[in-house]
PDB file of N, CA and C in Angstrom:
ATOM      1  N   UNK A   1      83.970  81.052 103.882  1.00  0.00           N
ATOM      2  CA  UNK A   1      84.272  81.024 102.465  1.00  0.00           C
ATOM      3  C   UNK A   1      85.664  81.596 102.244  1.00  0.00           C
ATOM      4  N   UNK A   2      86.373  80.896 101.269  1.00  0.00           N
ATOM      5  CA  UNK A   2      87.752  81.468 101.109  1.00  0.00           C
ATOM      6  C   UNK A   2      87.802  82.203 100.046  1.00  0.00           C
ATOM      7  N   UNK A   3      88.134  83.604  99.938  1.00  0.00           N
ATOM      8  CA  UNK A   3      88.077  83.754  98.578  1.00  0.00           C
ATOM      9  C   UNK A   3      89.520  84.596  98.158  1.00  0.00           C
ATOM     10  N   UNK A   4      90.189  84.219  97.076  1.00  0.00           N
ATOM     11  CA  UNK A   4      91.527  84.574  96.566  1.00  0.00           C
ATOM     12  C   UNK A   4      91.139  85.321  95.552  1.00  0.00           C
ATOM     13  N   UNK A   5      91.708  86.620  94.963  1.00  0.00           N
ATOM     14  CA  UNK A   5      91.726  86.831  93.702  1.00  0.00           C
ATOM     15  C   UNK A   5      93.119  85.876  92.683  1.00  0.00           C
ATOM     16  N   UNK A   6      92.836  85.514  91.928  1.00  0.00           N
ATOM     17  CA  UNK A   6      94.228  85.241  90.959  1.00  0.00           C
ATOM     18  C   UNK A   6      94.137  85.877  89.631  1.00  0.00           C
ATOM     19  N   UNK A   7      95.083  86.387  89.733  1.00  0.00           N
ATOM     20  CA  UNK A   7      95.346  87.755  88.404  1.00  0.00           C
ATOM     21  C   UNK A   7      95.839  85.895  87.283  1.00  0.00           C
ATOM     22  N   UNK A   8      94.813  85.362  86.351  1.00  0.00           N
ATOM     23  CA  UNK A   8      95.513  84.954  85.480  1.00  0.00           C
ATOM     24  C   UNK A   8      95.121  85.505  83.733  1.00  0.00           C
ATOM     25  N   UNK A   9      95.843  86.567  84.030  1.00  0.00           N
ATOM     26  CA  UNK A   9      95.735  87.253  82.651  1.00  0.00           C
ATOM     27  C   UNK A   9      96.392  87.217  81.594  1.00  0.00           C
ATOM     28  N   UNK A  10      97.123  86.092  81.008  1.00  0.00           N
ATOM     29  CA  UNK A  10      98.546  85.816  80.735  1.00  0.00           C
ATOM     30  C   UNK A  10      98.921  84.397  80.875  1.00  0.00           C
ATOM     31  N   UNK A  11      99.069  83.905  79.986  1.00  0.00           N
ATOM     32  CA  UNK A  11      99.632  82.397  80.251  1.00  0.00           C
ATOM     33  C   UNK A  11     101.279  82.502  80.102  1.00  0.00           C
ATOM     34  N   UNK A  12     101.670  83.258  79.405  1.00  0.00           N
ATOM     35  CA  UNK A  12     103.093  83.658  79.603  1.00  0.00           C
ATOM     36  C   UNK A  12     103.678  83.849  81.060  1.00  0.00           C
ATOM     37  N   UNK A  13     102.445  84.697  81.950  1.00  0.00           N
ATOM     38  CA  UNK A  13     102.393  85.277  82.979  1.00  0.00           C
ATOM     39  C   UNK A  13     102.441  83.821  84.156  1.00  0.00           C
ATOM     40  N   UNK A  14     101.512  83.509  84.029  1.00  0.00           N
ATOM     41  CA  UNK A  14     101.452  81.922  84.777  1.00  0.00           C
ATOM     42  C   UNK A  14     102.639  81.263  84.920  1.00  0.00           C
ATOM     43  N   UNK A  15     103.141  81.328  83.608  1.00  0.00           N
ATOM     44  CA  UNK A  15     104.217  80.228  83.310  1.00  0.00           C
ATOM     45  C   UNK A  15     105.835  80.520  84.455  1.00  0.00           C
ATOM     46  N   UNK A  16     105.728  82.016  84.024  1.00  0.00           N
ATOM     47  CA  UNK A  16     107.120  82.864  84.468  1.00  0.00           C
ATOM     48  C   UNK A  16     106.451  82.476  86.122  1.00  0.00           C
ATOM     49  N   UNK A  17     105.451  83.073  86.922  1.00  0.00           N
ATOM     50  CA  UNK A  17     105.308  82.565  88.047  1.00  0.00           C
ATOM     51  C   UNK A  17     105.312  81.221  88.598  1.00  0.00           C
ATOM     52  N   UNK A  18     105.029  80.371  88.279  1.00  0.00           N
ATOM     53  CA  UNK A  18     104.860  78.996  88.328  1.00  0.00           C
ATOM     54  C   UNK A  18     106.188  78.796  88.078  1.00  0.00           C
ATOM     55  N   UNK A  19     107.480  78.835  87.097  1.00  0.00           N
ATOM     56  CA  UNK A  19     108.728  78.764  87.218  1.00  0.00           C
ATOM     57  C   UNK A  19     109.427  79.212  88.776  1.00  0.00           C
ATOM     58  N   UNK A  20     109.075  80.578  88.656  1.00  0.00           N
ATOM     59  CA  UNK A  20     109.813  81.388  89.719  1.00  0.00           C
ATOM     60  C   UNK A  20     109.476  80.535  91.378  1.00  0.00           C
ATOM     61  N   UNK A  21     107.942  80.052  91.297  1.00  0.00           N
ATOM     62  CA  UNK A  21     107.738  79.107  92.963  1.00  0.00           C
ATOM     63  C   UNK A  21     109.075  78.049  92.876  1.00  0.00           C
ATOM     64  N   UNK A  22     108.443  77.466  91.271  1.00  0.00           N
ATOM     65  CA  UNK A  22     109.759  75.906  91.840  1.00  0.00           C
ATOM     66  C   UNK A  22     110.637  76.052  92.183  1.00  0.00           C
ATOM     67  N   UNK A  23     111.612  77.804  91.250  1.00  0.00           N
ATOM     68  CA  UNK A  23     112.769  77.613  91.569  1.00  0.00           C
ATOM     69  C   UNK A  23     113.215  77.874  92.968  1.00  0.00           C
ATOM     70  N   UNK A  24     111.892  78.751  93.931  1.00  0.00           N
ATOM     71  CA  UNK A  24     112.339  79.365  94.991  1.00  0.00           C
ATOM     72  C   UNK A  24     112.072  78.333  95.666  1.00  0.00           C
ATOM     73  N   UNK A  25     111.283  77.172  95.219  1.00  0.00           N
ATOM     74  CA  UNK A  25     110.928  75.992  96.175  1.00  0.00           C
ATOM     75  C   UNK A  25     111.592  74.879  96.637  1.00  0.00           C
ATOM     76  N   UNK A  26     112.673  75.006  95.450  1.00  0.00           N
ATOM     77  CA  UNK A  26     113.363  73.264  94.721  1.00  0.00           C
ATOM     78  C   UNK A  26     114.915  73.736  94.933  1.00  0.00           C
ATOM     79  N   UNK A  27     115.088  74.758  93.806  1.00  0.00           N
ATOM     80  CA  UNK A  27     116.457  75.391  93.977  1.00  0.00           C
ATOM     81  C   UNK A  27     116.613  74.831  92.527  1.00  0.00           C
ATOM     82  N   UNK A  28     117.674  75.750  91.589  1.00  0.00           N
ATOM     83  CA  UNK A  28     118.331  75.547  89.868  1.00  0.00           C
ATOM     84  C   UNK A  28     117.485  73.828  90.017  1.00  0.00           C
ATOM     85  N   UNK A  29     118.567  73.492  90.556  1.00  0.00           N
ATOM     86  CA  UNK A  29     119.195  71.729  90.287  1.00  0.00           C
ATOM     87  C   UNK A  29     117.684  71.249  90.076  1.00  0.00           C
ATOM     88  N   UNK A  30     116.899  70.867  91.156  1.00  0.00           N
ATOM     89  CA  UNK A  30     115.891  70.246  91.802  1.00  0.00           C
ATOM     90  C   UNK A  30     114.735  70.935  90.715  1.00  0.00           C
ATOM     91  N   UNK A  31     114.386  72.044  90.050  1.00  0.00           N
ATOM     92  CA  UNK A  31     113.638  72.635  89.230  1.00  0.00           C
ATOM     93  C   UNK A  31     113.961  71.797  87.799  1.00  0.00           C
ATOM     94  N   UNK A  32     115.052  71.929  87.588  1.00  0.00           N
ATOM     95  CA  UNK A  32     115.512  71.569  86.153  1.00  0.00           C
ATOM     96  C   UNK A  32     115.093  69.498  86.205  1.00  0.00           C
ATOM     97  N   UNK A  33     115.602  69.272  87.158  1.00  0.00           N
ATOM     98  CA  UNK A  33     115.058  67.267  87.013  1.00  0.00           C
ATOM     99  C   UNK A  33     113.270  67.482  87.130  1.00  0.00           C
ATOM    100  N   UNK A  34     112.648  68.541  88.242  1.00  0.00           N
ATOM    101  CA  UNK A  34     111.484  68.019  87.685  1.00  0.00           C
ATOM    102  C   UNK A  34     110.889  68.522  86.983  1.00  0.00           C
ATOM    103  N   UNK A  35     111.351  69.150  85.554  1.00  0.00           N
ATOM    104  CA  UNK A  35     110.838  69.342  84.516  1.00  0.00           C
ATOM    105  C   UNK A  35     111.343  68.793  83.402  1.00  0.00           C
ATOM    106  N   UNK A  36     112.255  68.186  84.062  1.00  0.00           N
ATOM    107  CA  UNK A  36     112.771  66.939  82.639  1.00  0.00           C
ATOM    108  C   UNK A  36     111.371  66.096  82.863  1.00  0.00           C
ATOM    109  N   UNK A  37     111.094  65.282  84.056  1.00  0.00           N
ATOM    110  CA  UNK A  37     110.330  64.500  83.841  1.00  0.00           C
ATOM    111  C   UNK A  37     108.733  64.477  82.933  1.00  0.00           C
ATOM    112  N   UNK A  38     109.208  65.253  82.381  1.00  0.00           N
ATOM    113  CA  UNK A  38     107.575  65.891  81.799  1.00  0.00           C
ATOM    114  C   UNK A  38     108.438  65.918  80.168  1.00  0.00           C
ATOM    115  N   UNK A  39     109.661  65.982  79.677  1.00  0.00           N
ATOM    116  CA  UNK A  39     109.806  65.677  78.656  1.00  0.00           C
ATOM    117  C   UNK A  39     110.214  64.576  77.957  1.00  0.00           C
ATOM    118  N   UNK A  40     109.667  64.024  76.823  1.00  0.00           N
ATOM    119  CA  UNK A  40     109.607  62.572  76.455  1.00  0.00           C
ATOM    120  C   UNK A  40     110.737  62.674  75.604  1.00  0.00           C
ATOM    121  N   UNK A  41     111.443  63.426  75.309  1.00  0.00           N
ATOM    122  CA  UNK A  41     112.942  63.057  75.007  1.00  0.00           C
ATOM    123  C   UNK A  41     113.251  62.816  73.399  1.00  0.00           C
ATOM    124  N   UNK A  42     112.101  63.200  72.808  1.00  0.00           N
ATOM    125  CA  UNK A  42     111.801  63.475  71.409  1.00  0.00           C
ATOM    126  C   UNK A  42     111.854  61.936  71.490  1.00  0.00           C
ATOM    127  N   UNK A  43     111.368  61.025  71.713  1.00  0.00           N
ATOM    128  CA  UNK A  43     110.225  59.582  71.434  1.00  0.00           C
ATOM    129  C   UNK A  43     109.706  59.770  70.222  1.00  0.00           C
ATOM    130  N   UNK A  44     109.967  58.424  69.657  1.00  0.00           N
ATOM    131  CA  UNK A  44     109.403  58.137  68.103  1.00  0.00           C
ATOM    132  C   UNK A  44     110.692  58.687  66.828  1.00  0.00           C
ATOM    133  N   UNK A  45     109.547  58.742  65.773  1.00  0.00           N
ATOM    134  CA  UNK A  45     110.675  58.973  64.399  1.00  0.00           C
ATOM    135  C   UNK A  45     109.533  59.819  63.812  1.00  0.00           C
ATOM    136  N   UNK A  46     109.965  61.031  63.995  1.00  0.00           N
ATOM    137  CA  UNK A  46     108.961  61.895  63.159  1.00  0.00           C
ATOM    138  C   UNK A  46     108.447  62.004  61.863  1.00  0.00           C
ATOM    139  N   UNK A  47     109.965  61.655  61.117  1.00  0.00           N
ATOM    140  CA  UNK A  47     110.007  61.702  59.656  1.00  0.00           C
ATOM    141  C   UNK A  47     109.418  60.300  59.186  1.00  0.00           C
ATOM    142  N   UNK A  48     109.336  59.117  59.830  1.00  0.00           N
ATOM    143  CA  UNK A  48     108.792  57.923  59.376  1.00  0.00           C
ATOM    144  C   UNK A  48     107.473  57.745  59.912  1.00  0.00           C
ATOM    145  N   UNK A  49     106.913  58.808  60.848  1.00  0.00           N
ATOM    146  CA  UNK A  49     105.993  58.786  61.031  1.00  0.00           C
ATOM    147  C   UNK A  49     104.927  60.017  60.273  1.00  0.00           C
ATOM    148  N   UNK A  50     105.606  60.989  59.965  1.00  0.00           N
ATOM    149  CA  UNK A  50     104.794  61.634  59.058  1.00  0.00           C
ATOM    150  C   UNK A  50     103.857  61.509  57.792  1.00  0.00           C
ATOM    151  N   UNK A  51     105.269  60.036  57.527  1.00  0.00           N
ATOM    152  CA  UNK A  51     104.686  60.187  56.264  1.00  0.00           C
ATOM    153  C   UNK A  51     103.746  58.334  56.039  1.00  0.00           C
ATOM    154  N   UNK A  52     103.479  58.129  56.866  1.00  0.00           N
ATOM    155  CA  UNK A  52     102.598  57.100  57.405  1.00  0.00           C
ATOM    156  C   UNK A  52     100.847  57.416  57.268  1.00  0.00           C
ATOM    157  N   UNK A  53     100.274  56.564  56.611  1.00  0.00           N
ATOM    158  CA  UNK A  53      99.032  56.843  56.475  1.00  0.00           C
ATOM    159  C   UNK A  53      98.799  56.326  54.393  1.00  0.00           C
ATOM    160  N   UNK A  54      97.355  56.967  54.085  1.00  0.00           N
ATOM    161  CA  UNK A  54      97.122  56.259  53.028  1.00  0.00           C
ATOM    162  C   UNK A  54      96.703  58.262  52.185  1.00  0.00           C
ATOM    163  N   UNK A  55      97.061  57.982  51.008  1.00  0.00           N
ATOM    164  CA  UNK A  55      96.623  58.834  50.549  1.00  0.00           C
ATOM    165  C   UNK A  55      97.484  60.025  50.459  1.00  0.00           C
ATOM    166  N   UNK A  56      98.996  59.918  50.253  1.00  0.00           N
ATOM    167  CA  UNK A  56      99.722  61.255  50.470  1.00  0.00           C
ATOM    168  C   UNK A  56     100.109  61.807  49.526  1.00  0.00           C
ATOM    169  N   UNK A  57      99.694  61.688  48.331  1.00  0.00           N
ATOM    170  CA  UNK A  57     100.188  62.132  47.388  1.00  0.00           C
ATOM    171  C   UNK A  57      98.828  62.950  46.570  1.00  0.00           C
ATOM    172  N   UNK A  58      98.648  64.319  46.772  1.00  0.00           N
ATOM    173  CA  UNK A  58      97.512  64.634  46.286  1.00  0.00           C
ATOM    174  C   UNK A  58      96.759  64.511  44.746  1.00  0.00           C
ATOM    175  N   UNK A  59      95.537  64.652  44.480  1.00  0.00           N
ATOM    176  CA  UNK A  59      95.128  63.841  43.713  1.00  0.00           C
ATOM    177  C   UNK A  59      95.304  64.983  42.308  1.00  0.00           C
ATOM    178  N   UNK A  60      95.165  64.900  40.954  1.00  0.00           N
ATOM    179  CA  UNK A  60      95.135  65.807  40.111  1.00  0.00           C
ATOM    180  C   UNK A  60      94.099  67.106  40.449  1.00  0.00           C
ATOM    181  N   UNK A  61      92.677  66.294  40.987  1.00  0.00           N
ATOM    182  CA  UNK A  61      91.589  67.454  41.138  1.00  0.00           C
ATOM    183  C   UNK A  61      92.120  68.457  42.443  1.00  0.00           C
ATOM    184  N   UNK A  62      92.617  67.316  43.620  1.00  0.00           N
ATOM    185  CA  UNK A  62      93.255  68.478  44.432  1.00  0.00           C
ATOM    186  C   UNK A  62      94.374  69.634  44.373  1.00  0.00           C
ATOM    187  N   UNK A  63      95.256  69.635  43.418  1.00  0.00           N
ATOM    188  CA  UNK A  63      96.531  69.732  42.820  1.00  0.00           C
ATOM    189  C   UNK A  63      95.838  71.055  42.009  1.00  0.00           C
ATOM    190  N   UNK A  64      94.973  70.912  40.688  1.00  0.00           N
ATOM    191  CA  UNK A  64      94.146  71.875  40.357  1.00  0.00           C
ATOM    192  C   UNK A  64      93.234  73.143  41.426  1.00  0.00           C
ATOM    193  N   UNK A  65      92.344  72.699  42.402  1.00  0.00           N
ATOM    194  CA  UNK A  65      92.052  73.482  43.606  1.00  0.00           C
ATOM    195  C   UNK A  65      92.678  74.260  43.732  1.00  0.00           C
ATOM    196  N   UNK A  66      94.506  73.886  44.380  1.00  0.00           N
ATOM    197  CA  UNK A  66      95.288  74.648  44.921  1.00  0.00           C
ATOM    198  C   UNK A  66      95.786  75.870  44.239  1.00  0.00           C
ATOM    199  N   UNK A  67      95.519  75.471  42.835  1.00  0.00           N
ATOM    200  CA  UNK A  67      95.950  76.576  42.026  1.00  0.00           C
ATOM    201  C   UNK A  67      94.868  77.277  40.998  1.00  0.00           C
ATOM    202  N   UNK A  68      93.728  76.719  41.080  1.00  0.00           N
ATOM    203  CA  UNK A  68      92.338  77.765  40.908  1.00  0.00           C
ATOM    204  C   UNK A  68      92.369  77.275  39.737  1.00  0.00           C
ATOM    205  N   UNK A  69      92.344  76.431  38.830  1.00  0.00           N
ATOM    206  CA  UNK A  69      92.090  75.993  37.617  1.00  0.00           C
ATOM    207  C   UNK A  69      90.705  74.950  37.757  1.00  0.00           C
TER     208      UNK A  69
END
């Protein structure tokens, strides 16, 4: 049986380790391309997609709610 402890107490913690392997693994250069590949490069139109859908303009009764009347 193999057994490891792994301290993951911390996702901050993970993250900074998991950085620190690639970079000691890959080197700057080789770290930085393969973590581009994981970003989509801000894809799409946020603002034309936000406001996409039915119903965006809230209704009088909801409008009232918000303000306790």
């Amino acid at each position: 049986m193999i057994a490891t402890k792994l301290d993951i107490t911390n996702a901050a913690k993970i993250q900074k380790d998991g950085l620190t392997a690639l970079k000691n693994a890959l080197g700057i250069t080789a770290t930085i391309k393969f973590l581009e590949q994981f970003d989509q490069g801000g894809t799409g139109d946020y603002t034309a997609e936000k406001y996409m859908g039915d119903d965006l303009e809230p209704t009088d009764d909801e409008i009232r709610r918000m303000f306790g009347c």
